[in-house]
ModelCIF file with pLDDT and N, C-alpha, C, O atoms, coordinates in Angstrom:
data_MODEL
#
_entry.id   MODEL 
#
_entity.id                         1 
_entity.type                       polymer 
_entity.pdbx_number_of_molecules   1 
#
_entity_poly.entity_id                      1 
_entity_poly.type                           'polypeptide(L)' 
_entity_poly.nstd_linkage                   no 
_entity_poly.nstd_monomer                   no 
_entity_poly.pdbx_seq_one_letter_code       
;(UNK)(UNK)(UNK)(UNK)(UNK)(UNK)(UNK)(UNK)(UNK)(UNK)(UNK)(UNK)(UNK)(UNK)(UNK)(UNK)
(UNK)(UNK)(UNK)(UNK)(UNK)(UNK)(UNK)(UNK)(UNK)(UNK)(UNK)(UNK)(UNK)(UNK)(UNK)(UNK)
(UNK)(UNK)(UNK)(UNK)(UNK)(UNK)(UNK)(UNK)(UNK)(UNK)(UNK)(UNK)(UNK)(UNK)(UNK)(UNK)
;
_entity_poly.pdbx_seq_one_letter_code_can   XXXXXXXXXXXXXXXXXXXXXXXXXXXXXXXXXXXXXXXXXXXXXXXX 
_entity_poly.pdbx_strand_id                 A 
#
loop_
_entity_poly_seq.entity_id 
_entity_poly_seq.num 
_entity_poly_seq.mon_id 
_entity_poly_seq.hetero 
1 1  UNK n 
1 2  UNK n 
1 3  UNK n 
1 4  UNK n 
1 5  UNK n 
1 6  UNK n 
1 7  UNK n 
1 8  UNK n 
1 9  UNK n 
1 10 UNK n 
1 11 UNK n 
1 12 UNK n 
1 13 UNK n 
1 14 UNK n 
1 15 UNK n 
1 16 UNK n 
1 17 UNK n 
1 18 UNK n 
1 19 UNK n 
1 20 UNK n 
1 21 UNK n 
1 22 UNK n 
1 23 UNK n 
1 24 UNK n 
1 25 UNK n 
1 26 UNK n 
1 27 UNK n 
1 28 UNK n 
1 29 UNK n 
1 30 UNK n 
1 31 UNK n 
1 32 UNK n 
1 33 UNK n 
1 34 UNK n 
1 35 UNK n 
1 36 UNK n 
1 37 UNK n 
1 38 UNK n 
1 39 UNK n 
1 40 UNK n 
1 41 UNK n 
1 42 UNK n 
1 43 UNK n 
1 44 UNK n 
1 45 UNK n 
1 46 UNK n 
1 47 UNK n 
1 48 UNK n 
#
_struct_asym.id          A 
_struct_asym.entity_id   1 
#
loop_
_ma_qa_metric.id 
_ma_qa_metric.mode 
_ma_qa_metric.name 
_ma_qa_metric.software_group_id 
_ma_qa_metric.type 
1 global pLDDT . pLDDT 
2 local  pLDDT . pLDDT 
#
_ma_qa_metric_global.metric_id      1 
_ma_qa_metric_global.metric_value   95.56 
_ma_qa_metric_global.model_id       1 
_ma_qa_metric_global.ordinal_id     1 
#
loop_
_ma_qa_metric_local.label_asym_id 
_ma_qa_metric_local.label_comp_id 
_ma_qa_metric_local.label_seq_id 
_ma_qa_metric_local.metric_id 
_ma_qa_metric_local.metric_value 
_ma_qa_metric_local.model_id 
_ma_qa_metric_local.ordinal_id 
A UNK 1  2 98.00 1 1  
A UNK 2  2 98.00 1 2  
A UNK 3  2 98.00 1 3  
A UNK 4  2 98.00 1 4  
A UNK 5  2 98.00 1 5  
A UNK 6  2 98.00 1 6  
A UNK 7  2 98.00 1 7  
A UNK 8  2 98.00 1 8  
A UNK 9  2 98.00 1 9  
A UNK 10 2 97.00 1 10 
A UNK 11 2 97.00 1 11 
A UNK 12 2 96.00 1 12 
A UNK 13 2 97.00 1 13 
A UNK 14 2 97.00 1 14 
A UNK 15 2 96.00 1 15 
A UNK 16 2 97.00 1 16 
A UNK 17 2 97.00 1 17 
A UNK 18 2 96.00 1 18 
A UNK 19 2 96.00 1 19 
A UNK 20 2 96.00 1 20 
A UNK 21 2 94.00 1 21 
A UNK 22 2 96.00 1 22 
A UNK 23 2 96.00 1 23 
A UNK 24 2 95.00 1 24 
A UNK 25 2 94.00 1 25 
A UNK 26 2 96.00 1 26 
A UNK 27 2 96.00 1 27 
A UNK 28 2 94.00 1 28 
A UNK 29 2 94.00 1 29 
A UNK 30 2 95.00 1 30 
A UNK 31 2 94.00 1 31 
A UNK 32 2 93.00 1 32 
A UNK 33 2 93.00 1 33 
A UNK 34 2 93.00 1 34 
A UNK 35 2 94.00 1 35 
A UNK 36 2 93.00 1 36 
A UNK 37 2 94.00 1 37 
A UNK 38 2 94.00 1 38 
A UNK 39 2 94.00 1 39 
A UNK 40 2 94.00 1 40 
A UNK 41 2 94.00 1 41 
A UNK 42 2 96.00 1 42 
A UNK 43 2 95.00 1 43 
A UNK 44 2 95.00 1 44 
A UNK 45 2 95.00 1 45 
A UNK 46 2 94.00 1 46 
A UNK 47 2 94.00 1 47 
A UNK 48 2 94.00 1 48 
#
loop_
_atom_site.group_PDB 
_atom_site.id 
_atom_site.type_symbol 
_atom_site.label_atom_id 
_atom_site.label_alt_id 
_atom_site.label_comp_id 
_atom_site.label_asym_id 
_atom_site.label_entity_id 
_atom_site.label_seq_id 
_atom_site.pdbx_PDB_ins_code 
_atom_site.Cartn_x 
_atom_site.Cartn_y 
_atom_site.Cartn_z 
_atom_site.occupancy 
_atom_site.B_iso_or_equiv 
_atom_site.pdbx_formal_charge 
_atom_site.auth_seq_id 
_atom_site.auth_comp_id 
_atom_site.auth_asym_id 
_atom_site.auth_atom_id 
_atom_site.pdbx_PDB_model_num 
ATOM 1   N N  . UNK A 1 1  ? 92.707 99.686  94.444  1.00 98.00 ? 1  UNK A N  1 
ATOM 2   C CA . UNK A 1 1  ? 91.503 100.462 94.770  1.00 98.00 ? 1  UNK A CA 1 
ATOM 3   C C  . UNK A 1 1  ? 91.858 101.736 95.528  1.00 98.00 ? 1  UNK A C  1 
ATOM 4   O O  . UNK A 1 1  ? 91.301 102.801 95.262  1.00 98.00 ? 1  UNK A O  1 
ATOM 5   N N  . UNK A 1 2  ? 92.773 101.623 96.456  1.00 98.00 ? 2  UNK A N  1 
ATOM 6   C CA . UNK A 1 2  ? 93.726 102.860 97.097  1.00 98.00 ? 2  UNK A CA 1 
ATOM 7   C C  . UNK A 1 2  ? 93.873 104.002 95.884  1.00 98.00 ? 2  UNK A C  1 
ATOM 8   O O  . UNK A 1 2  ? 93.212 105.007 95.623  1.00 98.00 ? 2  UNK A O  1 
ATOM 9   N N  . UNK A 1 3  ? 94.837 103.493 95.373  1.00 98.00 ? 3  UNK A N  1 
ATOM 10  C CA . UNK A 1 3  ? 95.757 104.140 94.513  1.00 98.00 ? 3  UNK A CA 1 
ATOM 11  C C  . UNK A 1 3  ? 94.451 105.020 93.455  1.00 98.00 ? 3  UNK A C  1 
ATOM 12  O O  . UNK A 1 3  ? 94.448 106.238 93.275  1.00 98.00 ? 3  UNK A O  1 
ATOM 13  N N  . UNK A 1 4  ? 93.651 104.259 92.999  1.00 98.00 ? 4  UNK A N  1 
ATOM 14  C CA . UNK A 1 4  ? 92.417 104.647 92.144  1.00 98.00 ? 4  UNK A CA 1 
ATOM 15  C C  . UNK A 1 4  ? 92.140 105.923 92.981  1.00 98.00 ? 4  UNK A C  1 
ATOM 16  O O  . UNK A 1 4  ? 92.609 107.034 92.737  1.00 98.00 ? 4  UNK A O  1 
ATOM 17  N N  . UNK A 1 5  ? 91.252 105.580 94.073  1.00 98.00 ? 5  UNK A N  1 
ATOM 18  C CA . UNK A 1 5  ? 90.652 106.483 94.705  1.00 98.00 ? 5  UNK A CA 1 
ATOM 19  C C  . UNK A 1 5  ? 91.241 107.985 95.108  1.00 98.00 ? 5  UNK A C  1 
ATOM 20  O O  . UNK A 1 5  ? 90.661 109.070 95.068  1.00 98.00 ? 5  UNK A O  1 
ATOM 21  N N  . UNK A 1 6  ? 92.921 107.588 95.604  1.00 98.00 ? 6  UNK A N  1 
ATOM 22  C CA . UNK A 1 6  ? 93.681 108.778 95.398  1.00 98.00 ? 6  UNK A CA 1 
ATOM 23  C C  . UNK A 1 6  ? 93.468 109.542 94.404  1.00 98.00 ? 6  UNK A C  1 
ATOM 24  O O  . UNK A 1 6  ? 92.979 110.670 94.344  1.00 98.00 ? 6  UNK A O  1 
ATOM 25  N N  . UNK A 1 7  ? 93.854 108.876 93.652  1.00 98.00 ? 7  UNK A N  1 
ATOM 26  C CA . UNK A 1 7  ? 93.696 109.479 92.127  1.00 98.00 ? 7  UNK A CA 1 
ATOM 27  C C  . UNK A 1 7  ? 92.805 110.054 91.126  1.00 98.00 ? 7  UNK A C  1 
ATOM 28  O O  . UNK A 1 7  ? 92.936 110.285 89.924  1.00 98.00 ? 7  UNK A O  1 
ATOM 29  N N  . UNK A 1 8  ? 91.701 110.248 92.111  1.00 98.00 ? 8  UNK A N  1 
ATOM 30  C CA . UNK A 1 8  ? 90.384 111.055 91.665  1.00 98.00 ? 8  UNK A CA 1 
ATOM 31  C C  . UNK A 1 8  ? 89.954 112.226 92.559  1.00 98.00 ? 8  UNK A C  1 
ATOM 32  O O  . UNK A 1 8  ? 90.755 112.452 93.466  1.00 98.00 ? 8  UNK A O  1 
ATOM 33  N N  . UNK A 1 9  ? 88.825 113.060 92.515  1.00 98.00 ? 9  UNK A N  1 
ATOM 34  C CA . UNK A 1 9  ? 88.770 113.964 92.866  1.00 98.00 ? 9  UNK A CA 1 
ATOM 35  C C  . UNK A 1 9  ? 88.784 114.115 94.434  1.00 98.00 ? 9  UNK A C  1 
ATOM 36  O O  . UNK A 1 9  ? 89.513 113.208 94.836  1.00 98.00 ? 9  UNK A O  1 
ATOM 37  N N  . UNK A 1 10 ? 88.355 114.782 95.416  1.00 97.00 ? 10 UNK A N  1 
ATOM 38  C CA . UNK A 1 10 ? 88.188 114.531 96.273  1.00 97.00 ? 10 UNK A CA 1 
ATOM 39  C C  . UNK A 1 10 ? 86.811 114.283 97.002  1.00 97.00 ? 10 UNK A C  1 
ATOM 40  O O  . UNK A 1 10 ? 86.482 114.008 98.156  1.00 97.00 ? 10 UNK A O  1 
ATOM 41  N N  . UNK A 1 11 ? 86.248 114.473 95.982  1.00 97.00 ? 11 UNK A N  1 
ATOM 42  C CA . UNK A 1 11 ? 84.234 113.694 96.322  1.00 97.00 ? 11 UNK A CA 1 
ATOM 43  C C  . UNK A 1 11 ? 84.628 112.641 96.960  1.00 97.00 ? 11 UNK A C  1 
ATOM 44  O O  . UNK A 1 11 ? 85.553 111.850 96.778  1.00 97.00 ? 11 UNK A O  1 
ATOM 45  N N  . UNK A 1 12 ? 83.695 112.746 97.837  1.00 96.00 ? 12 UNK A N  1 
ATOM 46  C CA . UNK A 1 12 ? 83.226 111.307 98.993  1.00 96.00 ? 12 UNK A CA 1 
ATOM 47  C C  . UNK A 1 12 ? 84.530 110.560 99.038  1.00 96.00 ? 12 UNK A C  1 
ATOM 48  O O  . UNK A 1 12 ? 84.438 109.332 99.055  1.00 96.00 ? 12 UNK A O  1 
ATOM 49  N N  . UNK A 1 13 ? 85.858 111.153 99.064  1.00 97.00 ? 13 UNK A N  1 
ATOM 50  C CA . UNK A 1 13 ? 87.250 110.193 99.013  1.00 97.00 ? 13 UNK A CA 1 
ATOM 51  C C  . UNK A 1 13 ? 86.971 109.887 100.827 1.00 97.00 ? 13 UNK A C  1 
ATOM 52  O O  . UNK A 1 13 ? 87.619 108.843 100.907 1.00 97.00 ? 13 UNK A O  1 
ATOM 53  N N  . UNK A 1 14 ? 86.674 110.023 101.630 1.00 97.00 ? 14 UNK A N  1 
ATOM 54  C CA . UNK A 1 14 ? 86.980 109.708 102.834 1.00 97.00 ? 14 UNK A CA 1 
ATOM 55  C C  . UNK A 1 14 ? 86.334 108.796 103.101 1.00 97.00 ? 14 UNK A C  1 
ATOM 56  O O  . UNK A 1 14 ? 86.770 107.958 103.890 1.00 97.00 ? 14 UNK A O  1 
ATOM 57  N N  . UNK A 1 15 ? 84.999 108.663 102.483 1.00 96.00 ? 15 UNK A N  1 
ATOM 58  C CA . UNK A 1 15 ? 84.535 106.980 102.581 1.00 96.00 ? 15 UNK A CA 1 
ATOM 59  C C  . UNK A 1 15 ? 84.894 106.516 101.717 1.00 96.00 ? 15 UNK A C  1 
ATOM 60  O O  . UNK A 1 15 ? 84.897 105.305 101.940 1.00 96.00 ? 15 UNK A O  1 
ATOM 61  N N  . UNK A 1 16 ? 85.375 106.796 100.393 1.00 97.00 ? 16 UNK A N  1 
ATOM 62  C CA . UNK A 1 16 ? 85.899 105.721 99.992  1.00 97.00 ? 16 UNK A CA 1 
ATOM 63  C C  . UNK A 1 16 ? 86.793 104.439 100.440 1.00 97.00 ? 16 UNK A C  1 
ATOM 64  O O  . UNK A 1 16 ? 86.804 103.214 100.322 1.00 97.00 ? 16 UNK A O  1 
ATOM 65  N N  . UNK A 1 17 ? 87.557 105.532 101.047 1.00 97.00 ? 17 UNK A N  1 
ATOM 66  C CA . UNK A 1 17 ? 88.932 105.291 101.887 1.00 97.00 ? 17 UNK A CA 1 
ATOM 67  C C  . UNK A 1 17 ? 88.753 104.101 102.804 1.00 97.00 ? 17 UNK A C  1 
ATOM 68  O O  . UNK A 1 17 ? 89.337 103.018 102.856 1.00 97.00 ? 17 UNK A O  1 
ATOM 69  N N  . UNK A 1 18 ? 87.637 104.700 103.607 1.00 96.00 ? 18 UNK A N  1 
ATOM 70  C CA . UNK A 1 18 ? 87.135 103.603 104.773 1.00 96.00 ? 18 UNK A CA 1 
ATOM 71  C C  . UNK A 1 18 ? 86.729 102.525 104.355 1.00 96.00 ? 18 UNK A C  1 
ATOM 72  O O  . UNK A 1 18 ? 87.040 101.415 104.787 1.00 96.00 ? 18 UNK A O  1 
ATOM 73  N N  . UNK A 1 19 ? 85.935 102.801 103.398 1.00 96.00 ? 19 UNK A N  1 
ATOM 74  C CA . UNK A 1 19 ? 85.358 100.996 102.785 1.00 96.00 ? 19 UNK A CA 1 
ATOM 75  C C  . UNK A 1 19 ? 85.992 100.586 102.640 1.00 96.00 ? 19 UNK A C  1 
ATOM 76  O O  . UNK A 1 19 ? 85.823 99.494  103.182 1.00 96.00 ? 19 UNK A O  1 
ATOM 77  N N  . UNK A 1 20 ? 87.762 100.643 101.730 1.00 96.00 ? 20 UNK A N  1 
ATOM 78  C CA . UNK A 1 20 ? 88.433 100.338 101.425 1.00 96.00 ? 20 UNK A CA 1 
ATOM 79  C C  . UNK A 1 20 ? 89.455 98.870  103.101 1.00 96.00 ? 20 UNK A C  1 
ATOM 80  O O  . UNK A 1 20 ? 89.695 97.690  103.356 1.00 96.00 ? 20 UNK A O  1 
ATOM 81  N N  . UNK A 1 21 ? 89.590 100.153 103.563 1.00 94.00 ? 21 UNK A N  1 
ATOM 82  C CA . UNK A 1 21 ? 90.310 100.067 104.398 1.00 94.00 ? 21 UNK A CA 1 
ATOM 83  C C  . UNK A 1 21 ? 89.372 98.889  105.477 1.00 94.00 ? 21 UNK A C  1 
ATOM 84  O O  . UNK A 1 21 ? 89.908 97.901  105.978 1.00 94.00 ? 21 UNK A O  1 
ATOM 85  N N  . UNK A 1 22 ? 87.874 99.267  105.680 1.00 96.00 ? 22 UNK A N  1 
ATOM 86  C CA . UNK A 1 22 ? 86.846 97.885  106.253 1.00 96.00 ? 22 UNK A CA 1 
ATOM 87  C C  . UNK A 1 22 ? 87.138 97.045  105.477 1.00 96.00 ? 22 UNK A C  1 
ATOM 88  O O  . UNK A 1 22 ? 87.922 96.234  105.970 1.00 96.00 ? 22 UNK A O  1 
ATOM 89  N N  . UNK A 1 23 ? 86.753 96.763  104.023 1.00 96.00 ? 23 UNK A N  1 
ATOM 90  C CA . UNK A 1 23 ? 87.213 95.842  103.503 1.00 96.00 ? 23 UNK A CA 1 
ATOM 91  C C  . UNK A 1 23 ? 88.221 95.056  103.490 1.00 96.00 ? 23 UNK A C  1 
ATOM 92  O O  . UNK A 1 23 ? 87.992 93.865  103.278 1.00 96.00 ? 23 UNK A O  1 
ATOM 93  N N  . UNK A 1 24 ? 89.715 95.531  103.727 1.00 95.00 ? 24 UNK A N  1 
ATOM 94  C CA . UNK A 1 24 ? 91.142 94.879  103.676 1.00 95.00 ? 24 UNK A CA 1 
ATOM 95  C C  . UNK A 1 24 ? 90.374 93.786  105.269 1.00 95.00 ? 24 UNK A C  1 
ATOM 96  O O  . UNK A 1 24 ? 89.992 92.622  105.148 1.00 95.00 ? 24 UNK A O  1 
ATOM 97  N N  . UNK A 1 25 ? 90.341 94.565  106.549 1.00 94.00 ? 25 UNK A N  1 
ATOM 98  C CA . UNK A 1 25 ? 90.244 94.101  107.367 1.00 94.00 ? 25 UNK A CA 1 
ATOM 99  C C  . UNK A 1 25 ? 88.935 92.871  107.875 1.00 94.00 ? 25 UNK A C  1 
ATOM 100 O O  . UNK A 1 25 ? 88.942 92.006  108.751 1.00 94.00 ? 25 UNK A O  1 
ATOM 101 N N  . UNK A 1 26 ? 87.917 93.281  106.893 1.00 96.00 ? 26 UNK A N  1 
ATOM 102 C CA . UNK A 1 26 ? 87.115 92.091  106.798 1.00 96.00 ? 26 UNK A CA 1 
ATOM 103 C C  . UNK A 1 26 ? 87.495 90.755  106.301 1.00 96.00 ? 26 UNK A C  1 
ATOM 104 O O  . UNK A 1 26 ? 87.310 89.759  107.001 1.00 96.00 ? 26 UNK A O  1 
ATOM 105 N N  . UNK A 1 27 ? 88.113 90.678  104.908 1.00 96.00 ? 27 UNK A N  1 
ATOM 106 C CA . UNK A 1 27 ? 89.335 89.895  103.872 1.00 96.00 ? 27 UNK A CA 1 
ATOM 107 C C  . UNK A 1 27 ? 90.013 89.590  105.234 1.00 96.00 ? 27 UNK A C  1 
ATOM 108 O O  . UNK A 1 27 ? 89.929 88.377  105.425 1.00 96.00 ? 27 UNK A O  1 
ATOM 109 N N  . UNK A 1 28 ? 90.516 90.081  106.038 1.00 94.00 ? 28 UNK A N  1 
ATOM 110 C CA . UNK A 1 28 ? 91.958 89.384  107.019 1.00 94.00 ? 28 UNK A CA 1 
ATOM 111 C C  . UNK A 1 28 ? 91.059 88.293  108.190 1.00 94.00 ? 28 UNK A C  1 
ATOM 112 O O  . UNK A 1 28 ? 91.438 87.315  108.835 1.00 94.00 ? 28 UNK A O  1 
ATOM 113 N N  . UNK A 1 29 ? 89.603 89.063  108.077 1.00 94.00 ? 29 UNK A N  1 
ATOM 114 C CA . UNK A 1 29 ? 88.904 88.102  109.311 1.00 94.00 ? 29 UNK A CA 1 
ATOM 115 C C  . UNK A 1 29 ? 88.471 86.473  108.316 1.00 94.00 ? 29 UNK A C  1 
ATOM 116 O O  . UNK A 1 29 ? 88.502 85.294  108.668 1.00 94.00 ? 29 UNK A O  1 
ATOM 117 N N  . UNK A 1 30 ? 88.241 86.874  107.513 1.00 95.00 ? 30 UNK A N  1 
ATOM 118 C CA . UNK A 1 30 ? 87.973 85.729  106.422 1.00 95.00 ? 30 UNK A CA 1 
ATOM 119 C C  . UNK A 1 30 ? 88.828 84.496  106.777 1.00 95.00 ? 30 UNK A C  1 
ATOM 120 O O  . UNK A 1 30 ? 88.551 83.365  107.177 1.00 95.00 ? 30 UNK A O  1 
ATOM 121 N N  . UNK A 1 31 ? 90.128 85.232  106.441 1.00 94.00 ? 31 UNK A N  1 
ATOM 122 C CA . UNK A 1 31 ? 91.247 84.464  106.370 1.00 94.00 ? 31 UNK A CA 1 
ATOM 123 C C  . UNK A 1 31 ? 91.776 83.778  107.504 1.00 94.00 ? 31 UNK A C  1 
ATOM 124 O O  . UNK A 1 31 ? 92.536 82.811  107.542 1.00 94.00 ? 31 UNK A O  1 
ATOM 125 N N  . UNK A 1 32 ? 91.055 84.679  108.755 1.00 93.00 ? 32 UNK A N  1 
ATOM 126 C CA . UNK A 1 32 ? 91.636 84.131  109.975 1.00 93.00 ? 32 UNK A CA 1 
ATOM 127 C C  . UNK A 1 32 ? 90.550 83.027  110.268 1.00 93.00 ? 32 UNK A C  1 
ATOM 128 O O  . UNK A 1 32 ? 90.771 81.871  110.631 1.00 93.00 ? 32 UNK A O  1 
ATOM 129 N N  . UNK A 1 33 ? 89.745 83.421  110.113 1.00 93.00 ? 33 UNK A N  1 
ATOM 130 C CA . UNK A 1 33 ? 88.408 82.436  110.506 1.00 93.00 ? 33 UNK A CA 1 
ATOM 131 C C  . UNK A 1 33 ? 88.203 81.129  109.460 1.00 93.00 ? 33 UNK A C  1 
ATOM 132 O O  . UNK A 1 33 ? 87.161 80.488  109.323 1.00 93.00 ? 33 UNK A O  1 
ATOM 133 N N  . UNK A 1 34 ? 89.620 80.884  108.681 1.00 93.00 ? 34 UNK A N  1 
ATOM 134 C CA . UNK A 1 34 ? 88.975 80.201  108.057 1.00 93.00 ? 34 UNK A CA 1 
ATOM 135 C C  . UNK A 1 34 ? 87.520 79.962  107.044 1.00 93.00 ? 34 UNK A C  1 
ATOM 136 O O  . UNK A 1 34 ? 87.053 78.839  106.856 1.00 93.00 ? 34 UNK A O  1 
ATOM 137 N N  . UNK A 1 35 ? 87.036 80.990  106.560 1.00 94.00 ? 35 UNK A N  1 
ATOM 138 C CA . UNK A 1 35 ? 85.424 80.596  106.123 1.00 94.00 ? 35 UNK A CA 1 
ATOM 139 C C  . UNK A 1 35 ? 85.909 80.140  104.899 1.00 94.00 ? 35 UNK A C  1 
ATOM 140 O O  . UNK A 1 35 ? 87.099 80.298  104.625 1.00 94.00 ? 35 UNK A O  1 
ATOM 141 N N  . UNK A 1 36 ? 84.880 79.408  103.867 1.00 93.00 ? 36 UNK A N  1 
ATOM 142 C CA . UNK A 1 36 ? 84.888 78.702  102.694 1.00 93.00 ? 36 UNK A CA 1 
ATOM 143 C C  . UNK A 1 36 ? 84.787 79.950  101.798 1.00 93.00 ? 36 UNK A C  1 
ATOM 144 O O  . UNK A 1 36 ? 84.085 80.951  101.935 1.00 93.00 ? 36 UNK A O  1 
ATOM 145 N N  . UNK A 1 37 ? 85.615 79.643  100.912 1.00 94.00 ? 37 UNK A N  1 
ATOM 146 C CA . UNK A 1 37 ? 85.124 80.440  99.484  1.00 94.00 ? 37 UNK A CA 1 
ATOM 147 C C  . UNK A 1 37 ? 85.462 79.907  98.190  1.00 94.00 ? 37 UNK A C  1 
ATOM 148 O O  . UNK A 1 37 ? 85.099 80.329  97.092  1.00 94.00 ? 37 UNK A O  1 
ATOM 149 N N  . UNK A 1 38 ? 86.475 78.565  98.558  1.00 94.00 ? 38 UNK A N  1 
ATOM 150 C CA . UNK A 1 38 ? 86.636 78.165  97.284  1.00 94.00 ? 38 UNK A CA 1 
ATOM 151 C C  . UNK A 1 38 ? 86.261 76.743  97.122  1.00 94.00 ? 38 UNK A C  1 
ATOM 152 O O  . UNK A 1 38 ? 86.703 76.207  98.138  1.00 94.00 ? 38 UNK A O  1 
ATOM 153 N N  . UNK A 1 39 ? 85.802 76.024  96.541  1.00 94.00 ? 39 UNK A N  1 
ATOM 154 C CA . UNK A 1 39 ? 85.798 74.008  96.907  1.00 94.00 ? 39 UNK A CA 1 
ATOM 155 C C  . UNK A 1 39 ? 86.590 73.415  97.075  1.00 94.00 ? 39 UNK A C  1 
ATOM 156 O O  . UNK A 1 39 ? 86.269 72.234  96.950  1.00 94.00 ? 39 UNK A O  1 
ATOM 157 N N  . UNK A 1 40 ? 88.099 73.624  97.449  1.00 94.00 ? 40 UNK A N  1 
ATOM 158 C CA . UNK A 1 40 ? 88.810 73.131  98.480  1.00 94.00 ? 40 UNK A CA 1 
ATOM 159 C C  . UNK A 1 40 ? 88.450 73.091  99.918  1.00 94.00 ? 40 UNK A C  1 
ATOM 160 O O  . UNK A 1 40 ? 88.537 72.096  100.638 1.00 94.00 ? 40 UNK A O  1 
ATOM 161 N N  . UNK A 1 41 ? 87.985 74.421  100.311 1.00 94.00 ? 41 UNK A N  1 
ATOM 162 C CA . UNK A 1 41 ? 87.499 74.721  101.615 1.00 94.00 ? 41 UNK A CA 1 
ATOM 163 C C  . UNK A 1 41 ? 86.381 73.993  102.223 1.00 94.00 ? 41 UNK A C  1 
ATOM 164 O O  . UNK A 1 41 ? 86.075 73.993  103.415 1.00 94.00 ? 41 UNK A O  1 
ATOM 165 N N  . UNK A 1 42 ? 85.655 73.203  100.996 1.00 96.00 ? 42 UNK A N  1 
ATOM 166 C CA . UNK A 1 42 ? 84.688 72.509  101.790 1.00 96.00 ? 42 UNK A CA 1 
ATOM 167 C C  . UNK A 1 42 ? 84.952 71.146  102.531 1.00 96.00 ? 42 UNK A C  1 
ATOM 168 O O  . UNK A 1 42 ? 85.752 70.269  102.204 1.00 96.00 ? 42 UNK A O  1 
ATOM 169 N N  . UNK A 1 43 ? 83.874 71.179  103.881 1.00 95.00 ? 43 UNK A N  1 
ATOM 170 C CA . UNK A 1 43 ? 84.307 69.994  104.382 1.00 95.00 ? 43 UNK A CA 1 
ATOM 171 C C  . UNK A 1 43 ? 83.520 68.348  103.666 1.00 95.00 ? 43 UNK A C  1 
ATOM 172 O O  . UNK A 1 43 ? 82.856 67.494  104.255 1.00 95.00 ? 43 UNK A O  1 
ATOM 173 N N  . UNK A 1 44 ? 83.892 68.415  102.421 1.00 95.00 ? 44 UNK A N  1 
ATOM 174 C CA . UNK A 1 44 ? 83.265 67.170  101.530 1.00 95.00 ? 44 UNK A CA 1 
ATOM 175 C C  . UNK A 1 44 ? 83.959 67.587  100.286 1.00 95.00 ? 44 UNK A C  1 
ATOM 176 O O  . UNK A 1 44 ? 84.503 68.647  99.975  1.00 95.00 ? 44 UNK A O  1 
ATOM 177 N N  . UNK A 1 45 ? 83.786 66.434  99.644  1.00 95.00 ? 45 UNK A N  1 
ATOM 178 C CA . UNK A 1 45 ? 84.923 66.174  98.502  1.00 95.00 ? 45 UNK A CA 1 
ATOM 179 C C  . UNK A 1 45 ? 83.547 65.831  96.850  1.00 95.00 ? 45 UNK A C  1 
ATOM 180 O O  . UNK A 1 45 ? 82.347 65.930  96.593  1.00 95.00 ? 45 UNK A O  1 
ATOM 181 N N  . UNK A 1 46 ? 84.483 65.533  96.392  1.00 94.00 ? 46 UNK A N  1 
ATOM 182 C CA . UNK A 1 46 ? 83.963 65.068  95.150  1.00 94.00 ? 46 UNK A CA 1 
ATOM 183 C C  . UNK A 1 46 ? 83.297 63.452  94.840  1.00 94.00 ? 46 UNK A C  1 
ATOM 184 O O  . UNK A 1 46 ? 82.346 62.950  94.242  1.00 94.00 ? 46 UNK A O  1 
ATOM 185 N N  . UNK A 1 47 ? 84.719 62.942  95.840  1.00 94.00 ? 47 UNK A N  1 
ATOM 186 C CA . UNK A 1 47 ? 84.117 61.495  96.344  1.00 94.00 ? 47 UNK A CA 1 
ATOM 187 C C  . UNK A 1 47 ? 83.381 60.947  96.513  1.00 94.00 ? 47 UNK A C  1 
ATOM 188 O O  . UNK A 1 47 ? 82.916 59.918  96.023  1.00 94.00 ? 47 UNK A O  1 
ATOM 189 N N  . UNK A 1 48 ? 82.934 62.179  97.981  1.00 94.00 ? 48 UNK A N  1 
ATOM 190 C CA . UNK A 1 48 ? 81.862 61.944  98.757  1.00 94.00 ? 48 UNK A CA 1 
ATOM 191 C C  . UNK A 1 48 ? 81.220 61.984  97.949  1.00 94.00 ? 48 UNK A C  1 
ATOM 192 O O  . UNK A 1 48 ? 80.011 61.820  98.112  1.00 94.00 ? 48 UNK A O  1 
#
């Protein structure tokens, strides 16, 4: 998405940039926090 955005004009590239860049760092809070996103992550099974 970087590389894209470089690679186009320079319209609105500076927010692009940022969303980009909020985004990576939102993705890292995800990851730190543990939240669910896949059905492994849940706390219940199939079993159950």
């Amino acid at each position: 998405q970087e590389a894209d955005v470089l690679s186009q004009s320079e319209y609105m590239r500076e927010g692009k940039l940022a969303r980009i860049k909020e985004g990576r760092h939102v993705f890292s809070e995800i990851l730190r926090q543990r939240e669910a996103f896949c059905l492994q992550d849940l706390e219940i099974t199939g079993r159950d």
